[in-house]
Each structure stands twice: as C-alpha cells, then as structure tokens.
N, C-alpha and C. Protein backbone atom coordinates (compact mmCIF):
# COMPACT_ATOMS: atom_id res chain seq x y z
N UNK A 1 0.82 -1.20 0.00
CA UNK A 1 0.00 0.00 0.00
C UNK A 1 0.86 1.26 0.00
N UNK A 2 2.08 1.09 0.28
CA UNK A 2 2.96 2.09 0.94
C UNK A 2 3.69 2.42 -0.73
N UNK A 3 3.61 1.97 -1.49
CA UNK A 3 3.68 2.45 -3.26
C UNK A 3 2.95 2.57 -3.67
N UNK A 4 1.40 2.69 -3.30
CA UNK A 4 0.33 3.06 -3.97
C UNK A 4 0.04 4.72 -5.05
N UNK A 5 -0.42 4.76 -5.64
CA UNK A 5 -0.19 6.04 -6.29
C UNK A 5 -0.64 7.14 -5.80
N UNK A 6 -2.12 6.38 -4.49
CA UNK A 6 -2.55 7.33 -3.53
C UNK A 6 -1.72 7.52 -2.91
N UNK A 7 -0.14 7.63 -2.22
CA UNK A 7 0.56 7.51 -0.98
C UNK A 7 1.75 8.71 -1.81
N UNK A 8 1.74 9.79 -1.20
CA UNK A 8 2.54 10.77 -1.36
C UNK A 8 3.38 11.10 0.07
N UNK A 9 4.76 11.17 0.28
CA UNK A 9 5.75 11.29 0.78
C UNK A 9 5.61 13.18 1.33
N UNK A 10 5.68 13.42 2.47
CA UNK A 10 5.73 14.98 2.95
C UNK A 10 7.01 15.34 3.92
N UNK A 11 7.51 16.49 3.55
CA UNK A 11 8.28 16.91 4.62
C UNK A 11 8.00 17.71 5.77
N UNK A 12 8.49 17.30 6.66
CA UNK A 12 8.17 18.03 8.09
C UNK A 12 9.06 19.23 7.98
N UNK A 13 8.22 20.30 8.46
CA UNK A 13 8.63 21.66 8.25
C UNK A 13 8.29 21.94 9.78
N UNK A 14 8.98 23.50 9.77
CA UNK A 14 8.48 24.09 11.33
C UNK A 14 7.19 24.37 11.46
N UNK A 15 6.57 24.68 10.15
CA UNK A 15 4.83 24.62 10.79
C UNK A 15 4.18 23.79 10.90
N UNK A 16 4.54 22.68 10.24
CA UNK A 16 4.13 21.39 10.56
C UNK A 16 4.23 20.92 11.46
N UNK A 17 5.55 21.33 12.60
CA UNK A 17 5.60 20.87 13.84
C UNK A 17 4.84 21.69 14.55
N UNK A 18 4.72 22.98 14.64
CA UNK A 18 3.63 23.94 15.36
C UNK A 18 2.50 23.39 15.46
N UNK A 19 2.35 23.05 14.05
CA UNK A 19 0.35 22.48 14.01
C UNK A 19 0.63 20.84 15.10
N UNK A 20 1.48 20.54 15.38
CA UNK A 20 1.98 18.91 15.60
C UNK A 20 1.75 19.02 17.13
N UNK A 21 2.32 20.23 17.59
CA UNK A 21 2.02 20.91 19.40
C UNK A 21 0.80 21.49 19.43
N UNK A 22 -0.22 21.99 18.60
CA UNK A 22 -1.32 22.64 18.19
C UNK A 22 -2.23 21.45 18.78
N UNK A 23 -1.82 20.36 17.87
CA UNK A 23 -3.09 19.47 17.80
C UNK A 23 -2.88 18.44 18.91
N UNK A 24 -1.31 18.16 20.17
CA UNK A 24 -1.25 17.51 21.16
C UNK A 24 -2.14 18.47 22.44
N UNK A 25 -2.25 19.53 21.89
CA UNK A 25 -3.31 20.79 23.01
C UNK A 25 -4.52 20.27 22.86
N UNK A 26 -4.90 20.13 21.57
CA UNK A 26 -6.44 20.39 21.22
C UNK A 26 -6.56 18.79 21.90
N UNK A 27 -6.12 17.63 21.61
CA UNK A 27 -7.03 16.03 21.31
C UNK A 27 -5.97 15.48 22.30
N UNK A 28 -6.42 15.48 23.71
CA UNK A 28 -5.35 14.99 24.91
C UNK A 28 -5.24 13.61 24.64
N UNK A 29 -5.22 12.52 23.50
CA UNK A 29 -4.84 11.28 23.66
C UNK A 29 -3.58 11.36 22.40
N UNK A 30 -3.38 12.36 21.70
CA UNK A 30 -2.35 12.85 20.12
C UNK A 30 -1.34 13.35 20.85
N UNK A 31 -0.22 12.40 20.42
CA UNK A 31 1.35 13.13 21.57
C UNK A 31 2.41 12.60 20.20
N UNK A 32 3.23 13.23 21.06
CA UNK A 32 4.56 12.51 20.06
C UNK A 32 4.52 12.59 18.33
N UNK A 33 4.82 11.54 17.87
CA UNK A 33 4.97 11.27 16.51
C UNK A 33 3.92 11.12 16.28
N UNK A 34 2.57 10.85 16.84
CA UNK A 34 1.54 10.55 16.32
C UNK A 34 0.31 11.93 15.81
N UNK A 35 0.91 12.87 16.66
CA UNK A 35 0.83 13.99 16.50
C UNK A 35 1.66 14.67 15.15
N UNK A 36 2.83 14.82 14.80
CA UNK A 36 3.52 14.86 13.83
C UNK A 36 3.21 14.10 12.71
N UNK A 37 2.24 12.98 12.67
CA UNK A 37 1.80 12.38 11.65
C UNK A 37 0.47 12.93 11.33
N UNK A 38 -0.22 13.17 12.03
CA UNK A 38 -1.68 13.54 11.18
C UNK A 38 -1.13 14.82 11.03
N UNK A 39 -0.41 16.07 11.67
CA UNK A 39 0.12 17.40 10.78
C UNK A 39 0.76 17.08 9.52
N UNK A 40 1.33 16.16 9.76
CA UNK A 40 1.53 16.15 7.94
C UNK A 40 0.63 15.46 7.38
N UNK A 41 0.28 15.01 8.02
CA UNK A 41 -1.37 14.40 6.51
C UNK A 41 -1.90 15.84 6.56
N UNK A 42 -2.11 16.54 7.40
CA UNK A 42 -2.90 17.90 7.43
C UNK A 42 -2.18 19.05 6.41
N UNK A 43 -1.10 19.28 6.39
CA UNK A 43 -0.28 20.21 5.66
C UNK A 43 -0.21 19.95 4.25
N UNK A 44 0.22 18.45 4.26
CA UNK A 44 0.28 17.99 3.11
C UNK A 44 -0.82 17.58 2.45
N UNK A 45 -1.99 18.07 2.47
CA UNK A 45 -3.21 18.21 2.05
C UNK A 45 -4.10 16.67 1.74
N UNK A 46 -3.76 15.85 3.07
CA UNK A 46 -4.42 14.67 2.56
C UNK A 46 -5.85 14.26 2.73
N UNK A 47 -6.38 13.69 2.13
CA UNK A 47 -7.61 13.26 2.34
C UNK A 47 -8.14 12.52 3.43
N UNK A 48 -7.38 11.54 3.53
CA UNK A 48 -7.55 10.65 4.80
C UNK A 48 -6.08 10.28 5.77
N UNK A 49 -6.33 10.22 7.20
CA UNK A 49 -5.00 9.66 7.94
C UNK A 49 -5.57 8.73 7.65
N UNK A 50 -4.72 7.69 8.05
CA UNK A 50 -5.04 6.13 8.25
C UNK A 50 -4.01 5.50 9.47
N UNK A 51 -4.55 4.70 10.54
CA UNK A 51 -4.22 4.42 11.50
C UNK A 51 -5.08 3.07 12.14
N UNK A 52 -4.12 2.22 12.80
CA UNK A 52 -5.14 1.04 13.23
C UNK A 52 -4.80 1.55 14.60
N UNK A 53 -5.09 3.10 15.18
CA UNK A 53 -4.69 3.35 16.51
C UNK A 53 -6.50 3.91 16.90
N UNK A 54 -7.41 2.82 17.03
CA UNK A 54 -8.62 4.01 17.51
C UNK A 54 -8.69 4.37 18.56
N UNK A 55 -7.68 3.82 20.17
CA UNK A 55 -7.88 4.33 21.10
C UNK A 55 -7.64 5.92 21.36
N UNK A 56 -6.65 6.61 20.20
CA UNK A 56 -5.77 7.71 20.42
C UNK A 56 -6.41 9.38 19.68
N UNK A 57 -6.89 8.38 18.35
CA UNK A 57 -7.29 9.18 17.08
C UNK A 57 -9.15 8.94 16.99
N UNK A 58 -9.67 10.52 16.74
CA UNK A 58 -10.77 10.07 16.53
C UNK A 58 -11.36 9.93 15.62
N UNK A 59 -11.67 8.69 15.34
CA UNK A 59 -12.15 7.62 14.29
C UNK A 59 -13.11 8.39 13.31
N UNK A 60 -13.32 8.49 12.31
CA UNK A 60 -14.46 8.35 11.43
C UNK A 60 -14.80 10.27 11.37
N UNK A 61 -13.99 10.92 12.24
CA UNK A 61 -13.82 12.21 12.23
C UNK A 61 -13.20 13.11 11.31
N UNK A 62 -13.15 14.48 10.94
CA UNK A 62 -12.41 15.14 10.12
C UNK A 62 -11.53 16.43 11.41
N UNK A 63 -10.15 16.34 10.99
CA UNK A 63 -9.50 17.30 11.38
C UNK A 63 -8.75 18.17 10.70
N UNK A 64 -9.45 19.30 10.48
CA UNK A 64 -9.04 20.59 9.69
C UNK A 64 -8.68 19.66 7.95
N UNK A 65 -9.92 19.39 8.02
CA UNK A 65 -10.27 18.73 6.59
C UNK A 65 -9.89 17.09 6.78
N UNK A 66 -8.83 16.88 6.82
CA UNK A 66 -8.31 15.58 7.31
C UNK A 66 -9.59 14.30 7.96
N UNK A 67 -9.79 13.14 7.04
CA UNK A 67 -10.96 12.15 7.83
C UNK A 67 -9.62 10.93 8.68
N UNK A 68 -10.23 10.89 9.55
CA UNK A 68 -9.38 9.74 10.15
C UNK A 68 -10.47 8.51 10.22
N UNK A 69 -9.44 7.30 9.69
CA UNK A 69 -9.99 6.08 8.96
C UNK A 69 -9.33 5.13 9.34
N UNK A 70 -9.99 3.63 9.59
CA UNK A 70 -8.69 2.48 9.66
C UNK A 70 -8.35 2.25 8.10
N UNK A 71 -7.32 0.92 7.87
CA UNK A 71 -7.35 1.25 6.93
C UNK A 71 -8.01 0.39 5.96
N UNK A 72 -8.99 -0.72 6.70
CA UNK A 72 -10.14 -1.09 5.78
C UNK A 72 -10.80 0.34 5.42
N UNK A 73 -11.25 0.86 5.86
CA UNK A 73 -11.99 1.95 5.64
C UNK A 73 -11.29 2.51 4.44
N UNK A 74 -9.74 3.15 4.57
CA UNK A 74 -9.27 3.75 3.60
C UNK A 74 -9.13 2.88 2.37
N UNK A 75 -9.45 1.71 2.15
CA UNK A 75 -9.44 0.65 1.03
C UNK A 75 -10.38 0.23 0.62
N UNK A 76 -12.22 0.42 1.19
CA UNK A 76 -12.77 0.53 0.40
C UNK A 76 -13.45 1.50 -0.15
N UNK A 77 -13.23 2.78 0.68
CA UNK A 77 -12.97 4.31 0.25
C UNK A 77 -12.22 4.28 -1.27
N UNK A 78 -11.25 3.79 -1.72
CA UNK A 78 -9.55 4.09 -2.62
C UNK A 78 -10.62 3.41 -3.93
N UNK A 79 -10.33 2.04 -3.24
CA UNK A 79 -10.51 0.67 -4.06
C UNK A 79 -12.22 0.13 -4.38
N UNK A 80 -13.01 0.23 -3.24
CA UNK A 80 -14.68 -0.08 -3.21
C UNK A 80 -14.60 -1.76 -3.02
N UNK A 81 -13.70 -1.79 -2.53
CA UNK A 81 -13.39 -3.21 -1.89
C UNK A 81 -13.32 -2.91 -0.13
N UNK A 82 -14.26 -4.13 0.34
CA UNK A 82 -14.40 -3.83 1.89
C UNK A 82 -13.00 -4.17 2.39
N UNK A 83 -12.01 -5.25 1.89
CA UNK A 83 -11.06 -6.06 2.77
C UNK A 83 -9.70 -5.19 1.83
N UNK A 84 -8.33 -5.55 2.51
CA UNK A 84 -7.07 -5.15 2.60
C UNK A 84 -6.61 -6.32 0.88
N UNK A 85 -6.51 -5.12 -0.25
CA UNK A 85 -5.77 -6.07 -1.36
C UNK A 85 -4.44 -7.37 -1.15
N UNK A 86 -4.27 -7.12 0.18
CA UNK A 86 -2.60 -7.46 0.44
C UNK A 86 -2.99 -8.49 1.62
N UNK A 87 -2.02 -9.02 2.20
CA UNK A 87 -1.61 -9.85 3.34
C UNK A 87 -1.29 -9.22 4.56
C-alpha cells in the first residue's frame, strides 16, 4: 500500500511541527509522533489519515479537513473493496 499512487511522501517543516504541538493541546490522547503524523497528513493536504490506533485518534472524524480512517476503511474508500488487497 505504501507504493500506492494514492501515498505521497511529505516533509516536516516548522509549521508542521507547530500544528503537531497545536493538535497535542487540542485532542489529549495525540502526543509525540503521532501527533507529527496527522500534521503532515494535514499540511500535506491529505484526504484521509489512516491508522489502526482508535484508542488515540478520533475515528471516522475530520481534522481541519483531514478524515481519520482504519485502513479497511481507507481501502474501500480508494478501491470499493471492503477487505485489505494485500496480506
């Protein structure tokens, strides 16, 4: 999935880390890298995070455009297939 043509590569910038401390304020279970990961899905203008973390991230939600999805969800969203193409 991680060569998919949907899967674009982003660099972490200083506002990306701002929004990264922004959004460990706003959603008290988003810390660390996990925080630094949905700012760059956010900066980098993505459609969906994808995460098999639902205790942390809230599920089925949009953040500052951003939907957070597992990633069945994001595959039959992509694909219109309910299950994972892969192993």
């Amino acid at each position: 999935m991680l060569e998919s043509k949907h899967i674009e590569y982003v660099d972490l910038t200083n506002m990306t880390a701002r929004l990264a401390a922004d959004l460990s304020t706003h959603y008290s279970h988003i810390h660390g890298m996990d925080a630094v990961h949905l700012a760059t899905a956010i900066k980098g203008g993505a459609d969906f995070f994808v995460t098999q973390n639902i205790h942390d991230f809230p599920m089925g939600e949009r953040v500052q455009g951003v939907e957070i999805v597992t990633p069945e969800t994001a595959v039959e969203r992509l694909y219109g297939e309910p299950e994972l193409p892969f192993d």
